[in-house]
C-alpha atoms as a PDB file:
ATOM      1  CA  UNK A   1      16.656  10.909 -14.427  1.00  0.00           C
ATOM      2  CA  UNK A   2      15.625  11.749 -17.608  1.00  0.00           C
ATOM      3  CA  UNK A   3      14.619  15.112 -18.621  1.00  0.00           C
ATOM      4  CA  UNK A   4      11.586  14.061 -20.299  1.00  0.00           C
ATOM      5  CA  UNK A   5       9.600  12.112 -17.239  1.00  0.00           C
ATOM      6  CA  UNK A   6      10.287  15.321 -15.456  1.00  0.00           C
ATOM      7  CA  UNK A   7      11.345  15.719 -11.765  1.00  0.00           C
ATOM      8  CA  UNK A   8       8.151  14.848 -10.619  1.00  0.00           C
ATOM      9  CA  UNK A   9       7.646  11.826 -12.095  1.00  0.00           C
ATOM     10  CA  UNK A  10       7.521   8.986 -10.410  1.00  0.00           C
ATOM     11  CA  UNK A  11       7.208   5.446 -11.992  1.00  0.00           C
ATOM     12  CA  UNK A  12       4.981   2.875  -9.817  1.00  0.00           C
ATOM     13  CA  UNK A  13       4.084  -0.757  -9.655  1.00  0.00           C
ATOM     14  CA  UNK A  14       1.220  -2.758  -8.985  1.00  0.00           C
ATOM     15  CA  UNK A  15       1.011  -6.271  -8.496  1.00  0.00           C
ATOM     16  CA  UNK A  16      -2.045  -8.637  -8.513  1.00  0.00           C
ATOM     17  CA  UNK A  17      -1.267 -10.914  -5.678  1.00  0.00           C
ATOM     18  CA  UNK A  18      -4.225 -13.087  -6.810  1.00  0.00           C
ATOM     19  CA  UNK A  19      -2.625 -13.933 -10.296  1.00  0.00           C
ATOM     20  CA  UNK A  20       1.153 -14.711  -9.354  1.00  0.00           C
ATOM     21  CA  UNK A  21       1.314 -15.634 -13.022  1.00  0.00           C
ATOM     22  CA  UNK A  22       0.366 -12.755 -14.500  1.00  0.00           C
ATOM     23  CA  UNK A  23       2.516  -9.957 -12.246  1.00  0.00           C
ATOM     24  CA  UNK A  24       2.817  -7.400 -14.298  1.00  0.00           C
ATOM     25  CA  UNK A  25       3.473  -3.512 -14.310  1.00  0.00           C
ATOM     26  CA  UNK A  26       0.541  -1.860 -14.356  1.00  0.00           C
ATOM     27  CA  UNK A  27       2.375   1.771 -16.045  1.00  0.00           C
ATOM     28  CA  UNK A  28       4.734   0.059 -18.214  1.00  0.00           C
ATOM     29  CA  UNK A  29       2.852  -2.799 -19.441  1.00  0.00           C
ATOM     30  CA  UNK A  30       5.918  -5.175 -18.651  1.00  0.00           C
ATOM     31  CA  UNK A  31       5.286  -9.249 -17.585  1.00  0.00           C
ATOM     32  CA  UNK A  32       7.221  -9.887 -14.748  1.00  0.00           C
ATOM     33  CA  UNK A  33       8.060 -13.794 -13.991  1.00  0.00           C
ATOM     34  CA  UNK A  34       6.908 -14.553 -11.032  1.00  0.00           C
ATOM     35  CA  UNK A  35      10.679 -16.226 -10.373  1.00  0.00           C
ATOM     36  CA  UNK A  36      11.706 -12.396  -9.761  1.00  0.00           C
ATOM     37  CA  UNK A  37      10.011 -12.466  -6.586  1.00  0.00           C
ATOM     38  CA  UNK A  38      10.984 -15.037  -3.713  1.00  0.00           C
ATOM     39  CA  UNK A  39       7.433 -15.419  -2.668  1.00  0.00           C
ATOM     40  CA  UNK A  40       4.129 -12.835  -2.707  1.00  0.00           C
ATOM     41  CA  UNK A  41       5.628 -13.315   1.013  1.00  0.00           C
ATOM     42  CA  UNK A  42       8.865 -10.981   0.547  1.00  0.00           C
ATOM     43  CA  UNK A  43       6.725  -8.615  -0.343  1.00  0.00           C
ATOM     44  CA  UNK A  44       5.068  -8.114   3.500  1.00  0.00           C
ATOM     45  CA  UNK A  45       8.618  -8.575   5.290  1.00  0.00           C
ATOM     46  CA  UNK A  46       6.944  -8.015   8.966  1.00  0.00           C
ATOM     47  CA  UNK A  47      10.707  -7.919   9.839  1.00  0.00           C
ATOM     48  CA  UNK A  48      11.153  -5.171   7.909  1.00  0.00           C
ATOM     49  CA  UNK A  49      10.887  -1.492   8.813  1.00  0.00           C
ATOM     50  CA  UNK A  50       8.035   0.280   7.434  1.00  0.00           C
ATOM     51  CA  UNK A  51      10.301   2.657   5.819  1.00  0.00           C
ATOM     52  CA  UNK A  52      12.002  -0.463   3.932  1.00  0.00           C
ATOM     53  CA  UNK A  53       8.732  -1.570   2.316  1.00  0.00           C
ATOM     54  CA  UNK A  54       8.098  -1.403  -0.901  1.00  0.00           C
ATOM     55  CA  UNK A  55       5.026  -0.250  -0.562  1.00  0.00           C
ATOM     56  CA  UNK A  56       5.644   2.537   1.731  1.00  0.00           C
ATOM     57  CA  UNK A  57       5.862   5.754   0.026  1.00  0.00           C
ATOM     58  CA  UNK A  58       6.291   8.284   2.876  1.00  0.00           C
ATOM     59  CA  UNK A  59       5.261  11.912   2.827  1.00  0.00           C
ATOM     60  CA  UNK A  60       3.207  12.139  -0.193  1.00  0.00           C
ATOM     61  CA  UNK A  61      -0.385  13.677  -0.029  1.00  0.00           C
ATOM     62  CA  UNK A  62      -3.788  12.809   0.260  1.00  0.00           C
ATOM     63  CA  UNK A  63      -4.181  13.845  -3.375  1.00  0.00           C
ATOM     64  CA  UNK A  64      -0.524  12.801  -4.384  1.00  0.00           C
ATOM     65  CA  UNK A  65      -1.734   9.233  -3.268  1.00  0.00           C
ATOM     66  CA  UNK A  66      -4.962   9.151  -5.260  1.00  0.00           C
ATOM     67  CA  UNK A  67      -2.880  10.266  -8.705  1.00  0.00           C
ATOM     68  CA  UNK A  68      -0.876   6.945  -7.857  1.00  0.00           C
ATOM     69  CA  UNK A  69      -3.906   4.853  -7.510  1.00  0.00           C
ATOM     70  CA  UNK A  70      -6.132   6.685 -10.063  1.00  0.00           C
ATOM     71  CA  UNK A  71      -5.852   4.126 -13.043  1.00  0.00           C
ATOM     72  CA  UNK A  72      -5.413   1.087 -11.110  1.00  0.00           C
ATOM     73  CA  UNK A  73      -7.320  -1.866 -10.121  1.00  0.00           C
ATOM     74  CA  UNK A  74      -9.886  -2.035  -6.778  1.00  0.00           C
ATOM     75  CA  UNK A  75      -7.952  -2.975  -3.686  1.00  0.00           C
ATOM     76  CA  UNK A  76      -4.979  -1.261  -5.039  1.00  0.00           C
ATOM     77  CA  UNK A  77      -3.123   0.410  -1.749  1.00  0.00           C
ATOM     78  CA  UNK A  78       0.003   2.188  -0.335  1.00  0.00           C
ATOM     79  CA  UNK A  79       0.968   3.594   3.032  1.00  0.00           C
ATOM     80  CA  UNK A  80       1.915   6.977   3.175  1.00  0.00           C
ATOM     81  CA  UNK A  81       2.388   9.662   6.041  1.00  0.00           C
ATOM     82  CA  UNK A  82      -0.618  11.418   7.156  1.00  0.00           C
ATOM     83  CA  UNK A  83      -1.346  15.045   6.560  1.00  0.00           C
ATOM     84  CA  UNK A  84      -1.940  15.403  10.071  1.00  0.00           C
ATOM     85  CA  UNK A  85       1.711  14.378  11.238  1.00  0.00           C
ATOM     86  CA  UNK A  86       4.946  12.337  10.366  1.00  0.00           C
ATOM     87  CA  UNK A  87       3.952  10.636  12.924  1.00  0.00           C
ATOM     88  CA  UNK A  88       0.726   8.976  12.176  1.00  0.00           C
ATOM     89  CA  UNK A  89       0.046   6.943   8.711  1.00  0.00           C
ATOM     90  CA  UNK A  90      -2.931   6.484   6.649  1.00  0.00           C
ATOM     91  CA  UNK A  91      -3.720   3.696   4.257  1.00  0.00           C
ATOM     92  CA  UNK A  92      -4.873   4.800   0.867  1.00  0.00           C
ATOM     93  CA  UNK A  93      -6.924   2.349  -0.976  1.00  0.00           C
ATOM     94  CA  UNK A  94      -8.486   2.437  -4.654  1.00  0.00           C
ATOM     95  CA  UNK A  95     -12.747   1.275  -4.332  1.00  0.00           C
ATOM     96  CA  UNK A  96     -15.351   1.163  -6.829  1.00  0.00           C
ATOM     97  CA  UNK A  97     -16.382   3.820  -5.251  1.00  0.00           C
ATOM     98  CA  UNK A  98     -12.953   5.897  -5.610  1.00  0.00           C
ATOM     99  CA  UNK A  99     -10.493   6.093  -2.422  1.00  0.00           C
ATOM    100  CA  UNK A 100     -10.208   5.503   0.864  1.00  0.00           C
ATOM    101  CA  UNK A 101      -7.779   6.757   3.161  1.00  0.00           C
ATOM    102  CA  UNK A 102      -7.933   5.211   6.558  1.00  0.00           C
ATOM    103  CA  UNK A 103      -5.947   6.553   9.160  1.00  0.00           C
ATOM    104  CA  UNK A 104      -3.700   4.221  10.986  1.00  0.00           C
ATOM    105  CA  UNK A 105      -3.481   4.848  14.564  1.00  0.00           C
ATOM    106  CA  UNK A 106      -0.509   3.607  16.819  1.00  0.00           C
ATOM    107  CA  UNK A 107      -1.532   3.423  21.301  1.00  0.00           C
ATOM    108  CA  UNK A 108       0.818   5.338  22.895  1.00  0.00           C
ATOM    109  CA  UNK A 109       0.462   2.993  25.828  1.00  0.00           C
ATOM    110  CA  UNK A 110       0.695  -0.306  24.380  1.00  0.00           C
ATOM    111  CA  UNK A 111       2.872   0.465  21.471  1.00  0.00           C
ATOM    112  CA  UNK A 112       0.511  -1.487  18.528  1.00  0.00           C
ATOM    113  CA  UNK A 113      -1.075   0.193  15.933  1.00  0.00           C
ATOM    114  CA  UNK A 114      -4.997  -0.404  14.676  1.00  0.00           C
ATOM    115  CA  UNK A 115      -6.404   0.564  11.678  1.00  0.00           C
ATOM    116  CA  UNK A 116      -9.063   2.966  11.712  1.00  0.00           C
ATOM    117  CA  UNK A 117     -11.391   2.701  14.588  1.00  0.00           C
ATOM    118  CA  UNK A 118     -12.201  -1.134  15.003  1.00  0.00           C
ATOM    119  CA  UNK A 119      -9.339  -3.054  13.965  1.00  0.00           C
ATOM    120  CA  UNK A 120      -7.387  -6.036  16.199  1.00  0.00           C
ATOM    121  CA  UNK A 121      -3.694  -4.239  16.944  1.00  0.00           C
ATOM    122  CA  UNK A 122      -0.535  -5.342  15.418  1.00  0.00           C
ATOM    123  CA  UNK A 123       2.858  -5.012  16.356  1.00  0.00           C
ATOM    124  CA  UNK A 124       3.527  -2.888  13.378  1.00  0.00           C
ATOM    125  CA  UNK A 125       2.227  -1.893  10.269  1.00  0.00           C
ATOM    126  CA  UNK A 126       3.900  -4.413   7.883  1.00  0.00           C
ATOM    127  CA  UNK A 127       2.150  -6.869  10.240  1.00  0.00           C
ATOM    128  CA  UNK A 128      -1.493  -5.171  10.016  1.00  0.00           C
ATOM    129  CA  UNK A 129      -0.984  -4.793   6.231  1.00  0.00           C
ATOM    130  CA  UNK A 130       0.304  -8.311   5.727  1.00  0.00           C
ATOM    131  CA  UNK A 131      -2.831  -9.384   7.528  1.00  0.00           C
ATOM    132  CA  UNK A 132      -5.533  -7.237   5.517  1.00  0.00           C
ATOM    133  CA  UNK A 133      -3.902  -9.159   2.406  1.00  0.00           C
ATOM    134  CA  UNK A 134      -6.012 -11.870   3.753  1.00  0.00           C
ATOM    135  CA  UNK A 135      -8.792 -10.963   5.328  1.00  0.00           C
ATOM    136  CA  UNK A 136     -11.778  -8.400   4.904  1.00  0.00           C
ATOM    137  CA  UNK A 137     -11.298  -4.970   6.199  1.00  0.00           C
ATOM    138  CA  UNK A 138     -12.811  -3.416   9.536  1.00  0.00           C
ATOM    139  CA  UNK A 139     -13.745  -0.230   7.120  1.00  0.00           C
ATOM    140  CA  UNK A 140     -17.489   0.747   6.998  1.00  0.00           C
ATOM    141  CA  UNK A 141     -17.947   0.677   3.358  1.00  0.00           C
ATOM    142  CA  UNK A 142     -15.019  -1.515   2.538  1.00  0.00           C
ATOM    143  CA  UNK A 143     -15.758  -4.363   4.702  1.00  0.00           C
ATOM    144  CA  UNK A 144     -16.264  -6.927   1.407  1.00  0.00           C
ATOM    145  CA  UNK A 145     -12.716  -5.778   0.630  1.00  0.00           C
ATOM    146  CA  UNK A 146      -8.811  -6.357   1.426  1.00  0.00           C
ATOM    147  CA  UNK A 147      -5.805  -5.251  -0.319  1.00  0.00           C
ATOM    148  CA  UNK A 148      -4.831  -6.810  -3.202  1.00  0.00           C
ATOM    149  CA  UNK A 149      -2.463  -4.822  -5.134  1.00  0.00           C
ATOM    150  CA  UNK A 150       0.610  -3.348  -3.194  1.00  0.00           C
ATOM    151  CA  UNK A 151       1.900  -0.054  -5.521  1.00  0.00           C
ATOM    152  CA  UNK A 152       5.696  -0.656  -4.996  1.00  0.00           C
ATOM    153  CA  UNK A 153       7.487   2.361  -5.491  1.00  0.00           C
ATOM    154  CA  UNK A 154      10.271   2.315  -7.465  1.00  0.00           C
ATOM    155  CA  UNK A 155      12.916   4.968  -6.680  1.00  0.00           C
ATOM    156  CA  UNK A 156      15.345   6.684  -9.635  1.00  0.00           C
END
């Protein structure tokens, strides 16, 4: 790592799924061709663990998260841990309003998880945020939105 980014620094990337053409990093200003990516697809592997997604950036904060989305575009989003446990997950999502962190919630009974209060349940959380790529969310306040911009975090 190099002494100047500091040990805290870590570098981040957004892509617009809604240009493939124009993928790009949104902290170090370099195009991307959208040949270095199989298909917007491979980037919501359902088959994947959570933990293996790109977008998954594990036990970071509440405020940790909004640094990462601070200067990015609306429906920018990553998964994280929740505060609450390392065993519960919140989305964080950049609005015009600011962010959103909606807490992910898995039935212990049924073993699916919902997001927030009123969403359908999925099988797992790549599935629920492959599907919110798609469609509107079930967030009071957000419902005109769904995620756009996965921040893939890009490890040392």
């Amino acid at each position: 790592m190099s002494r100047f980014l500091g040990p805290e620094f870590k570098p981040k990337l957004a892509l617009n799924l809604s240009d493939p053409d124009k993928i790009k990093s949104s902290n170090l200003g370099l195009p991307l061709k959208p040949s270095h990516f199989t298909s917007t697809d491979s980037l919501f592997d359902v088959n994947l663990p959570l933990e293996k997604q790109g977008w998954f950036h594990g036990a970071i904060s509440r405020v940790e998260a909004e640094q990462v989305l601070q200067d990015l575009k609306e429906g920018s989003f990553l998964v994280r841990h929740s505060g609450s446990s390392r065993e519960s997950y919140s989305l964080s999502l950049k609005s015009t309003r600011g962010f959103l962190h909606v807490k992910i919630r898995k039935s212990g009974n049924d073993d699916v998880f919902t997001l927030g209060n009123t969403s359908n349940p999925f099988k797992s959380i790549p599935e629920a945020i492959q599907h919110f790529t798609a469609n509107r969310l079930p967030i009071p306040g957000a419902g005109h939105m769904h995620l756009m911009q996965p921040v893939i975090l890009q490890l040392l």
